[in-house]
N, C-alpha and C. Protein backbone atom coordinates (compact mmCIF):
# COMPACT_ATOMS: atom_id res chain seq x y z
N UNK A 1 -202.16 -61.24 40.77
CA UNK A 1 -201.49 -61.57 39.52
C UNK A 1 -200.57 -60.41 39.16
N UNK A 2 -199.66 -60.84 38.98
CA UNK A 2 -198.16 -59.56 38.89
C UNK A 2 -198.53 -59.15 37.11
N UNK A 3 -197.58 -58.25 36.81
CA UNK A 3 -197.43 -57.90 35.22
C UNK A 3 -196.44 -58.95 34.53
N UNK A 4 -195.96 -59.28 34.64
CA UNK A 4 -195.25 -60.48 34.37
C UNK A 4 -196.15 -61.76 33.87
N UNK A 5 -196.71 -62.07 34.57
CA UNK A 5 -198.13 -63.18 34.56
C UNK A 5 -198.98 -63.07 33.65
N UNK A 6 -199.31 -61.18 32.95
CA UNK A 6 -200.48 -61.21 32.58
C UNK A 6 -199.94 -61.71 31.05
N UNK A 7 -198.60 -61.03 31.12
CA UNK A 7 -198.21 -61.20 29.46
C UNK A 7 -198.36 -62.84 29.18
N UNK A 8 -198.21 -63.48 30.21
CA UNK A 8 -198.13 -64.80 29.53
C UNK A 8 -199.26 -65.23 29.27
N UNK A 9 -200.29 -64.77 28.96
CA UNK A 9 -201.54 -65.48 28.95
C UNK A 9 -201.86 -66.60 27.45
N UNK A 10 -202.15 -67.34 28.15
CA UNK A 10 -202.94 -68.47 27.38
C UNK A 10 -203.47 -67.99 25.61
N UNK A 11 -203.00 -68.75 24.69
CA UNK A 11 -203.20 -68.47 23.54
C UNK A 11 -204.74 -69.32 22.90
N UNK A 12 -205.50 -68.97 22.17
CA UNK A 12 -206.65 -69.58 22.17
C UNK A 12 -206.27 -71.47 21.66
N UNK A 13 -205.33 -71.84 21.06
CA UNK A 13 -204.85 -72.77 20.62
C UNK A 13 -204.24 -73.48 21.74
N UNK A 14 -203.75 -72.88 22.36
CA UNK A 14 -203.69 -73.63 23.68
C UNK A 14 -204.36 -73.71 24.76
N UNK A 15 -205.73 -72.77 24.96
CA UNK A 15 -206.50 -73.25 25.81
C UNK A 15 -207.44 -74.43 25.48
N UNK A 16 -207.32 -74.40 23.78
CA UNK A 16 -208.25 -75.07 23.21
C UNK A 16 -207.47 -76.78 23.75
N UNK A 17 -206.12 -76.78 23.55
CA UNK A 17 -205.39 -77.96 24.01
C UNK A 17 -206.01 -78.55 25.19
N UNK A 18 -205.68 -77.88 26.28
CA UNK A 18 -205.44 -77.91 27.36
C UNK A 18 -206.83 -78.40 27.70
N UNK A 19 -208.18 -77.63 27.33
CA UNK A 19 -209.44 -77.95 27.86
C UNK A 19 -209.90 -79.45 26.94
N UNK A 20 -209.47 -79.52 26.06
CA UNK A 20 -209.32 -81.08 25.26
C UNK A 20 -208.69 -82.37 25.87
N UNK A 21 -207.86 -81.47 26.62
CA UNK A 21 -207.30 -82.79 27.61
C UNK A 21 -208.24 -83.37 28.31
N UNK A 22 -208.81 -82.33 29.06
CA UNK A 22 -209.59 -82.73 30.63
C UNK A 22 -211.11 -82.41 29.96
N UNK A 23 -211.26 -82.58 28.72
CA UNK A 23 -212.47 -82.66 28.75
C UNK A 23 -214.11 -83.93 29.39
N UNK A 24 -213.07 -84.88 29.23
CA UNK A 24 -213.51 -86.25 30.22
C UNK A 24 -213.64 -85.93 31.74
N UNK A 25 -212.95 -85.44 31.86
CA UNK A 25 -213.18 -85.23 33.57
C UNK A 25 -214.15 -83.62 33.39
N UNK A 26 -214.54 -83.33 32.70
CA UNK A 26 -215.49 -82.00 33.01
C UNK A 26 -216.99 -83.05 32.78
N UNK A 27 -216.73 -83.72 31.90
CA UNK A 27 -218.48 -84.05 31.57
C UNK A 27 -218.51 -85.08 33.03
N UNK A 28 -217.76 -85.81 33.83
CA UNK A 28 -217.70 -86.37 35.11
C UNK A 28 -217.95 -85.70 36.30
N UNK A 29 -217.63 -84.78 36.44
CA UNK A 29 -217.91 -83.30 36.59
C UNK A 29 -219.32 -82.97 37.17
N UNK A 30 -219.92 -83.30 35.61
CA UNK A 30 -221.41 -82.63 35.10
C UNK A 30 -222.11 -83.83 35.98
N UNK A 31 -221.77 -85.21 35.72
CA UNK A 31 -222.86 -86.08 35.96
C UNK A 31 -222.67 -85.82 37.94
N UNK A 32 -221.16 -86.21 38.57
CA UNK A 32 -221.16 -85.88 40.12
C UNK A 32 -222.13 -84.82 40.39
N UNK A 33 -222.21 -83.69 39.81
CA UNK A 33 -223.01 -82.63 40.14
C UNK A 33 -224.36 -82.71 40.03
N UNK A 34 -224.49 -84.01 39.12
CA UNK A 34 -226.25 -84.07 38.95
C UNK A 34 -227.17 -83.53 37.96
N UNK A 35 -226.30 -83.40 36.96
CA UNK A 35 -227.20 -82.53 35.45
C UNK A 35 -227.65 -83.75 35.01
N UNK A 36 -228.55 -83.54 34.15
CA UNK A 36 -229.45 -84.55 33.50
C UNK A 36 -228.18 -85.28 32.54
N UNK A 37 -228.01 -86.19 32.24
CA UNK A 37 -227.18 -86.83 31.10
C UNK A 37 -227.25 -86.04 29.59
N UNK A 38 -228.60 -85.73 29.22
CA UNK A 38 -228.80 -84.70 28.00
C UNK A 38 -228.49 -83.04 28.06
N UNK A 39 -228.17 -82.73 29.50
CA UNK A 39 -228.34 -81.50 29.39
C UNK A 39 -226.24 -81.21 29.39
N UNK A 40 -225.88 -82.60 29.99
CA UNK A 40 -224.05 -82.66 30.41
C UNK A 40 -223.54 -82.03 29.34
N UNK A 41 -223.06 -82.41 27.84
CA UNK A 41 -222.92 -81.98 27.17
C UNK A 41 -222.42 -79.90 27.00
N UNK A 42 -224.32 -79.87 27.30
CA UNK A 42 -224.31 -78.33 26.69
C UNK A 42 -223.41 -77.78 27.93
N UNK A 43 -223.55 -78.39 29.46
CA UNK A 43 -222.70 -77.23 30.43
C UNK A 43 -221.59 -77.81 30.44
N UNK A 44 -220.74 -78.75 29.49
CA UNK A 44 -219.66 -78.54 29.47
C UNK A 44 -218.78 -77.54 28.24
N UNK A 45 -220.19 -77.50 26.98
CA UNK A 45 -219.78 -76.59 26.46
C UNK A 45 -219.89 -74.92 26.76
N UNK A 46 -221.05 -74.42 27.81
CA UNK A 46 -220.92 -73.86 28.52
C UNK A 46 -219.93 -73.11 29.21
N UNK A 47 -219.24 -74.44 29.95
CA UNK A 47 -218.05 -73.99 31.32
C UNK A 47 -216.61 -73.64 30.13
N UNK A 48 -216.58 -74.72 28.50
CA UNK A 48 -215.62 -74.12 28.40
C UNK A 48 -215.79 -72.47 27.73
N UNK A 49 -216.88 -72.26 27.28
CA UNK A 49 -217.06 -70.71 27.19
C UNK A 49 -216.62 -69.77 28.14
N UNK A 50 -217.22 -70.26 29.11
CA UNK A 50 -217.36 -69.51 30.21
C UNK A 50 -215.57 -69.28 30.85
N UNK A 51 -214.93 -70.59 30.54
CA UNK A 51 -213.42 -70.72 31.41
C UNK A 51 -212.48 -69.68 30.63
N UNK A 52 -212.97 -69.49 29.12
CA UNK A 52 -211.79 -69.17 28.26
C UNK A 52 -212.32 -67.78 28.13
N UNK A 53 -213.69 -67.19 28.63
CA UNK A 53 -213.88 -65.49 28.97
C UNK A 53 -212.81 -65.49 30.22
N UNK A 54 -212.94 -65.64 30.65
CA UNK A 54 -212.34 -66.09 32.30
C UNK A 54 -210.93 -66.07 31.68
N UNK A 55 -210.23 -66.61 30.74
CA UNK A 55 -208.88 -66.84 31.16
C UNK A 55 -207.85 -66.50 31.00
N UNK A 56 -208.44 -64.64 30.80
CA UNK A 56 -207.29 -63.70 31.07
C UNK A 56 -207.07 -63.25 32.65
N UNK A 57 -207.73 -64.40 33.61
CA UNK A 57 -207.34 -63.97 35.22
C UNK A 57 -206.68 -65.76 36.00
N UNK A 58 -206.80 -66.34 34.61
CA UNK A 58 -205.58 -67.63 34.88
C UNK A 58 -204.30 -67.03 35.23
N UNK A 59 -203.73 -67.35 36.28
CA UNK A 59 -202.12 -67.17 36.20
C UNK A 59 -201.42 -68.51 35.85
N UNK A 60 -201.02 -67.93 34.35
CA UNK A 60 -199.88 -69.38 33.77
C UNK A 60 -199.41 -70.19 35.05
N UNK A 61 -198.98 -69.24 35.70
CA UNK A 61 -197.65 -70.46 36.64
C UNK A 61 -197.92 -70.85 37.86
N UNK A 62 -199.23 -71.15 37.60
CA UNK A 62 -200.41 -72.13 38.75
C UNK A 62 -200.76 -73.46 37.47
N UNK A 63 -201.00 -74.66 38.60
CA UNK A 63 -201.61 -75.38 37.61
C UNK A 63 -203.21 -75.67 36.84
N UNK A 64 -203.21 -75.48 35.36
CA UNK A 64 -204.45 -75.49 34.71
C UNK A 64 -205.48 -76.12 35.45
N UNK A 65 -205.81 -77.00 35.61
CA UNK A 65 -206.40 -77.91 35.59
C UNK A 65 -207.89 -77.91 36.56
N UNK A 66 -206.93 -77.32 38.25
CA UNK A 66 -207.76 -77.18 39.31
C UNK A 66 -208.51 -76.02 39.00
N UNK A 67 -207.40 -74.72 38.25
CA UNK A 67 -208.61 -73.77 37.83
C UNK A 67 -209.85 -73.72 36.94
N UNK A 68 -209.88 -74.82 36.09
CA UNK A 68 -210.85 -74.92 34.48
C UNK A 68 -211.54 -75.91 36.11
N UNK A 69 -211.53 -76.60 36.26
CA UNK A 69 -212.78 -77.51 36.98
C UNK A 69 -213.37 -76.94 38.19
N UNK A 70 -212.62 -75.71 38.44
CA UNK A 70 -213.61 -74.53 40.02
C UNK A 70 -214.36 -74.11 38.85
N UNK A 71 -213.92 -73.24 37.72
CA UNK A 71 -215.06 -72.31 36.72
C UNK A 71 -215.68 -73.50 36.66
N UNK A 72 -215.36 -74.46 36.16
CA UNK A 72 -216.96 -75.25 35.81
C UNK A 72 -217.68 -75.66 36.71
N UNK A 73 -217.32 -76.17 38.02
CA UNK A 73 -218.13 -76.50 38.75
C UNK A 73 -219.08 -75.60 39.30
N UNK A 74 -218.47 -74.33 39.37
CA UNK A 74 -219.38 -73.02 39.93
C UNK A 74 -219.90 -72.69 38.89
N UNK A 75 -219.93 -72.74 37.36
CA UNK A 75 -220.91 -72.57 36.59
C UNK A 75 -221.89 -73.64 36.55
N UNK A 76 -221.75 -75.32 36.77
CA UNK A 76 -222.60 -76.01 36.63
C UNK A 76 -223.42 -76.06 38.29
N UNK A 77 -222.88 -75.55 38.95
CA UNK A 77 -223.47 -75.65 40.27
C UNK A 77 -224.94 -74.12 39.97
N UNK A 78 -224.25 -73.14 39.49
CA UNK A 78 -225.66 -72.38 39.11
C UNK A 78 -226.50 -72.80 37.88
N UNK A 79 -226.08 -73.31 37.11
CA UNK A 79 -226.89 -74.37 35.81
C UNK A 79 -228.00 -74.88 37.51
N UNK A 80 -227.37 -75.55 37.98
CA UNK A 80 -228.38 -76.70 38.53
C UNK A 80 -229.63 -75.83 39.40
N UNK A 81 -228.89 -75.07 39.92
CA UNK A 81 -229.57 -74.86 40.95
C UNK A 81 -230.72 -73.71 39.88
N UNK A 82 -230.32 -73.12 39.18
CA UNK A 82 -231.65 -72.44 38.05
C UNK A 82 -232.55 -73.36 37.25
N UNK A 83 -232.10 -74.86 36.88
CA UNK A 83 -232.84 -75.79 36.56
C UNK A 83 -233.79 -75.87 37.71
N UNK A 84 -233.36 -76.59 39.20
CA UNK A 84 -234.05 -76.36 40.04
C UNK A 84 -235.27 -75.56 40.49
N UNK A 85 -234.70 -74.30 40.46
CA UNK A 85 -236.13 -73.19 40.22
C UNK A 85 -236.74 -73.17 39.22
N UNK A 86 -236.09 -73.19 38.19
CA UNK A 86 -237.53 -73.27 37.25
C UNK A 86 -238.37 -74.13 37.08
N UNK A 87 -238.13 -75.66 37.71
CA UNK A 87 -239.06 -77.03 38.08
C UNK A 87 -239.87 -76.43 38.71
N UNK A 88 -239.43 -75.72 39.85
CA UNK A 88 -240.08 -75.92 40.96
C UNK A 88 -240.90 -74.39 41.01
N UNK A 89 -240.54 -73.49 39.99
CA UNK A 89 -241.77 -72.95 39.61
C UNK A 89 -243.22 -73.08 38.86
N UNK A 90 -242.66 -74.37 37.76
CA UNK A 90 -243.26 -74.75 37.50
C UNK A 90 -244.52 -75.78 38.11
N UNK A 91 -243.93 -75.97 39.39
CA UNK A 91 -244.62 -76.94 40.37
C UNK A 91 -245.93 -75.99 40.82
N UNK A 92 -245.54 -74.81 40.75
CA UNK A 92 -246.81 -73.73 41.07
C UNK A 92 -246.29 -73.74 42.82
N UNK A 93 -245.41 -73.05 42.83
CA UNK A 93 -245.13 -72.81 45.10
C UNK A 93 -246.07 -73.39 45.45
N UNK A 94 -247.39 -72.04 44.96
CA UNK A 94 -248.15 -71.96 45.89
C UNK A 94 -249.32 -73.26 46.19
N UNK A 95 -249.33 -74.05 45.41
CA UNK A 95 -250.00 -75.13 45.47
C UNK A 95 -249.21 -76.34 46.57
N UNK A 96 -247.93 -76.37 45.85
CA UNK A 96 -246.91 -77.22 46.86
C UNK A 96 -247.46 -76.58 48.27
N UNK A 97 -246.93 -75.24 48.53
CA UNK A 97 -247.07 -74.86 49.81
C UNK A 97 -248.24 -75.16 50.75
N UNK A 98 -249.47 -74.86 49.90
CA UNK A 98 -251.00 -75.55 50.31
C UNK A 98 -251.26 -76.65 50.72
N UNK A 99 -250.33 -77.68 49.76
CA UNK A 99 -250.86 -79.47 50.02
C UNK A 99 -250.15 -79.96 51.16
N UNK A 100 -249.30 -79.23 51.74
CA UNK A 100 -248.21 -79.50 53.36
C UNK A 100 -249.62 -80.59 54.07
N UNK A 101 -250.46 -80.03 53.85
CA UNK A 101 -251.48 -80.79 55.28
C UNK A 101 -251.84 -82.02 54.99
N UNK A 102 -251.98 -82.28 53.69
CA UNK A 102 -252.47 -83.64 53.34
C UNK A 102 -251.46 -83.65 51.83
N UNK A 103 -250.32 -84.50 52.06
CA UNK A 103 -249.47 -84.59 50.84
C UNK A 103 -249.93 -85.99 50.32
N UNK A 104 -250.92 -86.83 50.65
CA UNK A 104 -251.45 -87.56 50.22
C UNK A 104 -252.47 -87.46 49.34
N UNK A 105 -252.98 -86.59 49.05
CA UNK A 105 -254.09 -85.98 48.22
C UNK A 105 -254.09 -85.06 47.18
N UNK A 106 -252.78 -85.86 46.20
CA UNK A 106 -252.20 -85.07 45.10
C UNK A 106 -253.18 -86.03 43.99
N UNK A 107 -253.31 -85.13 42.78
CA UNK A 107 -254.05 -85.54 41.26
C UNK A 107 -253.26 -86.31 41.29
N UNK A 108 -253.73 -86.99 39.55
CA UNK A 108 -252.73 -88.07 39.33
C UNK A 108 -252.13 -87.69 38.01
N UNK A 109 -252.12 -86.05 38.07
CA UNK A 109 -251.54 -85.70 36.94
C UNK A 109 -249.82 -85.10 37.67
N UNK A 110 -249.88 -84.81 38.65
CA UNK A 110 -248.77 -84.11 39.27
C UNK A 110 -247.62 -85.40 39.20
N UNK A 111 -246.29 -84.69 38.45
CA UNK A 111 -245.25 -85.66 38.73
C UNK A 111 -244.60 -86.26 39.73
N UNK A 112 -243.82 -86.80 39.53
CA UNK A 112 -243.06 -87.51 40.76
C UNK A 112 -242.25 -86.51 41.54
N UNK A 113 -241.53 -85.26 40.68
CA UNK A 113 -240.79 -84.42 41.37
C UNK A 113 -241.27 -83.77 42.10
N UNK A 114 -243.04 -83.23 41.47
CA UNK A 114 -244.12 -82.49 42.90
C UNK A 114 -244.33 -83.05 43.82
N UNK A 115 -244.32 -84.17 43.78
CA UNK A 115 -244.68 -85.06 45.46
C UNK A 115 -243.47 -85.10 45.97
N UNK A 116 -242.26 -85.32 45.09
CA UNK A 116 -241.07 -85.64 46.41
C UNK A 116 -240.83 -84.10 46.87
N UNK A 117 -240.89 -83.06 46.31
CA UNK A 117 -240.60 -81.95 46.99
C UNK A 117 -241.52 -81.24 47.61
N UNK A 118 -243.01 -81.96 47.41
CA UNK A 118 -243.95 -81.85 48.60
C UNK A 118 -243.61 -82.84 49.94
N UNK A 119 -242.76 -83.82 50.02
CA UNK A 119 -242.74 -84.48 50.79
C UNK A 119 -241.68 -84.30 51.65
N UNK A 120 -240.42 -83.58 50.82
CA UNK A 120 -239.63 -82.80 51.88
C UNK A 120 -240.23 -81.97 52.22
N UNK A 121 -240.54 -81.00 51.90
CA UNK A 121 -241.41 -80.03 52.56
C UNK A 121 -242.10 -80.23 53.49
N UNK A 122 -242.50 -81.24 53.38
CA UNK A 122 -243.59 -81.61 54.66
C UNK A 122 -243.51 -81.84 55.92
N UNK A 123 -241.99 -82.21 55.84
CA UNK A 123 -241.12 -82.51 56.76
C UNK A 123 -240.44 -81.58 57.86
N UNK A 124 -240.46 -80.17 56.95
CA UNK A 124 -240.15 -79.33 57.67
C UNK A 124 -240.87 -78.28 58.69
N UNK A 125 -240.26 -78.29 59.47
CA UNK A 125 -240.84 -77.33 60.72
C UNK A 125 -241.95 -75.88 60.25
N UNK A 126 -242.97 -75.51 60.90
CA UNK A 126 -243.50 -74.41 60.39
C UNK A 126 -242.44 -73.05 60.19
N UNK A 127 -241.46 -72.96 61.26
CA UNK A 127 -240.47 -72.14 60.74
C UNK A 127 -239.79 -72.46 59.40
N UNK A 128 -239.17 -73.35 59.68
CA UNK A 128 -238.26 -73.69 58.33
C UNK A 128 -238.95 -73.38 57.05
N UNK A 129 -240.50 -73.51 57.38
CA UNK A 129 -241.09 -73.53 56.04
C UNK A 129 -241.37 -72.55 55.56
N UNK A 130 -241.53 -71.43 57.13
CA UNK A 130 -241.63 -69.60 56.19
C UNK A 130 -240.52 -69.31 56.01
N UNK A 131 -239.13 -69.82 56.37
CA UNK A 131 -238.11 -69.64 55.76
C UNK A 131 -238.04 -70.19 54.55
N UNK A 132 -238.22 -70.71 54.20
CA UNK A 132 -237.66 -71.38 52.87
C UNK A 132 -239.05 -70.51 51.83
N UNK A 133 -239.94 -69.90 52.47
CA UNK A 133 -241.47 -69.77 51.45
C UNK A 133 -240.25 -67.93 50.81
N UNK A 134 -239.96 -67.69 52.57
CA UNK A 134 -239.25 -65.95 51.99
C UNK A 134 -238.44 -66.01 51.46
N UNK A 135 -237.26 -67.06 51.69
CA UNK A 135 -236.15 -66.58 50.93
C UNK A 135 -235.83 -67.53 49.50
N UNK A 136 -236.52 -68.64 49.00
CA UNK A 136 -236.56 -69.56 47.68
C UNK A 136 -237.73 -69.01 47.10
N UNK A 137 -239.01 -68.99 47.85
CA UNK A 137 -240.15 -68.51 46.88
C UNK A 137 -240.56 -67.08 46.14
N UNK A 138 -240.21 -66.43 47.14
CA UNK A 138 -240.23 -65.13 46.94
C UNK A 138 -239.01 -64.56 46.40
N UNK A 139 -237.88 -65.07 47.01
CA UNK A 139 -236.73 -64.57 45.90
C UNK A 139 -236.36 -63.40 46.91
N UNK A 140 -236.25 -63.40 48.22
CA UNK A 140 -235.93 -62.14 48.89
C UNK A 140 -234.55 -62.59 49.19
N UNK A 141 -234.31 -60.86 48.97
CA UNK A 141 -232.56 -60.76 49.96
C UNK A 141 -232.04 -61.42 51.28
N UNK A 142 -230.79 -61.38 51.02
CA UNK A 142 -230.60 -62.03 52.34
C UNK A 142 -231.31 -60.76 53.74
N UNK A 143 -231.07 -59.63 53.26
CA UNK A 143 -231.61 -58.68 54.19
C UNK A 143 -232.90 -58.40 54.46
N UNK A 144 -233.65 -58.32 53.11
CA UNK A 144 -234.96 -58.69 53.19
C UNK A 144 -235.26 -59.24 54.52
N UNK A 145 -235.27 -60.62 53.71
CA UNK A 145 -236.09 -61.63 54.51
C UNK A 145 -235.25 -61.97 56.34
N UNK A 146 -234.31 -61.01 56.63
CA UNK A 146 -233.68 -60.92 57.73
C UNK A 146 -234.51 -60.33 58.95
N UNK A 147 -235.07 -58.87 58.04
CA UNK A 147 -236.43 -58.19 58.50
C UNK A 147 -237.46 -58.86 58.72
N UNK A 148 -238.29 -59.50 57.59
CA UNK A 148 -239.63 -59.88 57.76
C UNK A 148 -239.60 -61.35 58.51
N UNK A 149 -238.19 -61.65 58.70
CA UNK A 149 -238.27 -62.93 59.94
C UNK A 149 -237.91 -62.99 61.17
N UNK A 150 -237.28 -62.12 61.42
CA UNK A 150 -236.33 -60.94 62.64
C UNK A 150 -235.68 -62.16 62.65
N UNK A 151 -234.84 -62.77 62.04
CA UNK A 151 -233.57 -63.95 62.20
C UNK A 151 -232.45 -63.47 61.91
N UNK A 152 -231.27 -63.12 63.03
CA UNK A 152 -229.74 -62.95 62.80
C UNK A 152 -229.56 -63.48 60.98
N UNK A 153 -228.94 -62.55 60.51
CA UNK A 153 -227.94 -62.86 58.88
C UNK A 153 -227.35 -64.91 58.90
N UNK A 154 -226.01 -64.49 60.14
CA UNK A 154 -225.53 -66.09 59.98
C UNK A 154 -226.56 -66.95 60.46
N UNK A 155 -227.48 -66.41 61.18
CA UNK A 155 -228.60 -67.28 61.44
C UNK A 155 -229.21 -67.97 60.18
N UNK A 156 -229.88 -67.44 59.73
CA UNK A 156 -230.57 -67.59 58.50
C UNK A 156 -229.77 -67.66 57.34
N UNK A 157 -228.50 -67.64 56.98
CA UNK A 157 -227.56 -68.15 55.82
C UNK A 157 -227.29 -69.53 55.96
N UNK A 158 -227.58 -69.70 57.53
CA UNK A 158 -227.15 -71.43 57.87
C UNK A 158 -228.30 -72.42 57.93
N UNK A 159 -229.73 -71.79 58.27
CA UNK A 159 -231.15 -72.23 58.08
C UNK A 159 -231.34 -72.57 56.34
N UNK A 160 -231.14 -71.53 55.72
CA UNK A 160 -231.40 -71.67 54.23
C UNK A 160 -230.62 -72.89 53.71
N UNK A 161 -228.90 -72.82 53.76
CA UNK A 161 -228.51 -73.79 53.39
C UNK A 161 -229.42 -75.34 54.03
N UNK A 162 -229.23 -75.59 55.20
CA UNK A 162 -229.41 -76.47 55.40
C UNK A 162 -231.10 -76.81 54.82
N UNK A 163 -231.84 -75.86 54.73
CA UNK A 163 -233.04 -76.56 54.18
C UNK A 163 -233.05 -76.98 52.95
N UNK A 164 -232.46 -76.57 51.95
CA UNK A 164 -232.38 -76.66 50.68
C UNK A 164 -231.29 -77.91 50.49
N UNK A 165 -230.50 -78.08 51.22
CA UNK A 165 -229.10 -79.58 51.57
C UNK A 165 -230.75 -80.62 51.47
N UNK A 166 -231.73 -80.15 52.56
CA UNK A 166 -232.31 -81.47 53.03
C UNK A 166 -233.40 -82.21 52.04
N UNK A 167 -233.61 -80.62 51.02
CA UNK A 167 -234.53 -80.76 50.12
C UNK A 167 -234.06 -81.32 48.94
N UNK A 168 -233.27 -81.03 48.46
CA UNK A 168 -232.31 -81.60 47.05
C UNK A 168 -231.87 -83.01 48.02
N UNK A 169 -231.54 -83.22 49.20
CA UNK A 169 -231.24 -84.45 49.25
C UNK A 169 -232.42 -85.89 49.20
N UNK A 170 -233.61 -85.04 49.02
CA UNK A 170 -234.35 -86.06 49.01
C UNK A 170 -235.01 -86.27 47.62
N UNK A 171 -234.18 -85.27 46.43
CA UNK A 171 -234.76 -85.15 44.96
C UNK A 171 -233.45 -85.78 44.47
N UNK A 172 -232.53 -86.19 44.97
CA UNK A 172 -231.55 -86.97 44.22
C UNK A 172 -232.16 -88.03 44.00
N UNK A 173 -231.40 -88.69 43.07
CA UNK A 173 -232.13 -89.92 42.12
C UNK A 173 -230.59 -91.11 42.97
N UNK A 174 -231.17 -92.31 43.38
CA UNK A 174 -229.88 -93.34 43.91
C UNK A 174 -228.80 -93.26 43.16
N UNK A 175 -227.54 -93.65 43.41
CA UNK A 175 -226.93 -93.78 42.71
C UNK A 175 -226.68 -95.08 42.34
């Protein structure tokens, strides 16, 4: 961004415009991404917080639009994925992790979300599963858990994604 660019920055009256426009396509946004319908709302009021800290590194003479819906999507994409963990702390790991052998032999107090993410789980390979126990449960570094699994970095950046793709793909709700 040149000096030229910075002077032009966005006046609060006109970001306020501008994010009023496309405010329909942010809460569309929210639901593609998968936030609860009650929670859409707050991360779109959220993203526009978040866009208009942010939007003294807008350059005016790009267009608005694509930039306000990357900030939000990468803010509602960490909304989700911290909703996520905190479910699934709440699930108690270590119990999930235990019932792998018999995922049929859950209380009948445990929700629907503990069994389906006991049931991906279940699915996965004994590796995959100390991967996913070191680096989601425990919360270790990518370096960390590079050590305590002796797995190459791109190795294991491409293991993680894909376990967590396979796991959220089986906690989506139909469309």
């Amino acid at each position: 961004m040149n000096v030229k660019t910075r002077e032009l920055q966005l006046s609060a009256p006109q970001f306020e415009q501008l994010v009023e426009t496309h405010r329909e396509g942010i809460l569309k946004l929210a639901a593609r991404l998968g936030l609860n319908p009650e929670d859409q709302e707050d991360a779109v009021q959220d993203c526009i917080v978040k866009a208009y800290a942010a939007s003294h590194r807008f350059d005016v003479s790009r267009p608005f639009l694509p930039w306000l819906m990357k900030v939000c999507e990468n803010m509602m994409r960490t909304m989700r994925r911290a909703v996520w963990k905190q479910k699934f702390r709440q699930c108690d790991g270590d119990v999930i992790l235990e019932s792998f052998a018999a995922p049929s032999q859950h209380s009948e107090d445990r929700s629907e979300y503990v069994i389906a993410v006991q049931e991906r789980l279940a699915k996965l390979s004994p590796q995959d599963l100390e991967i996913f126990r070191v680096c989601v449960l425990e919360e270790r570094t990518l370096r960390e858990a590079t050590l305590i699994l002796n797995i190459k970095k791109s190795t294991l950046t491409n293991r993680v994604n894909r376990i967590c793709q396979f796991i959220r793909s089986g906690l989506e709700e139909p469309a």
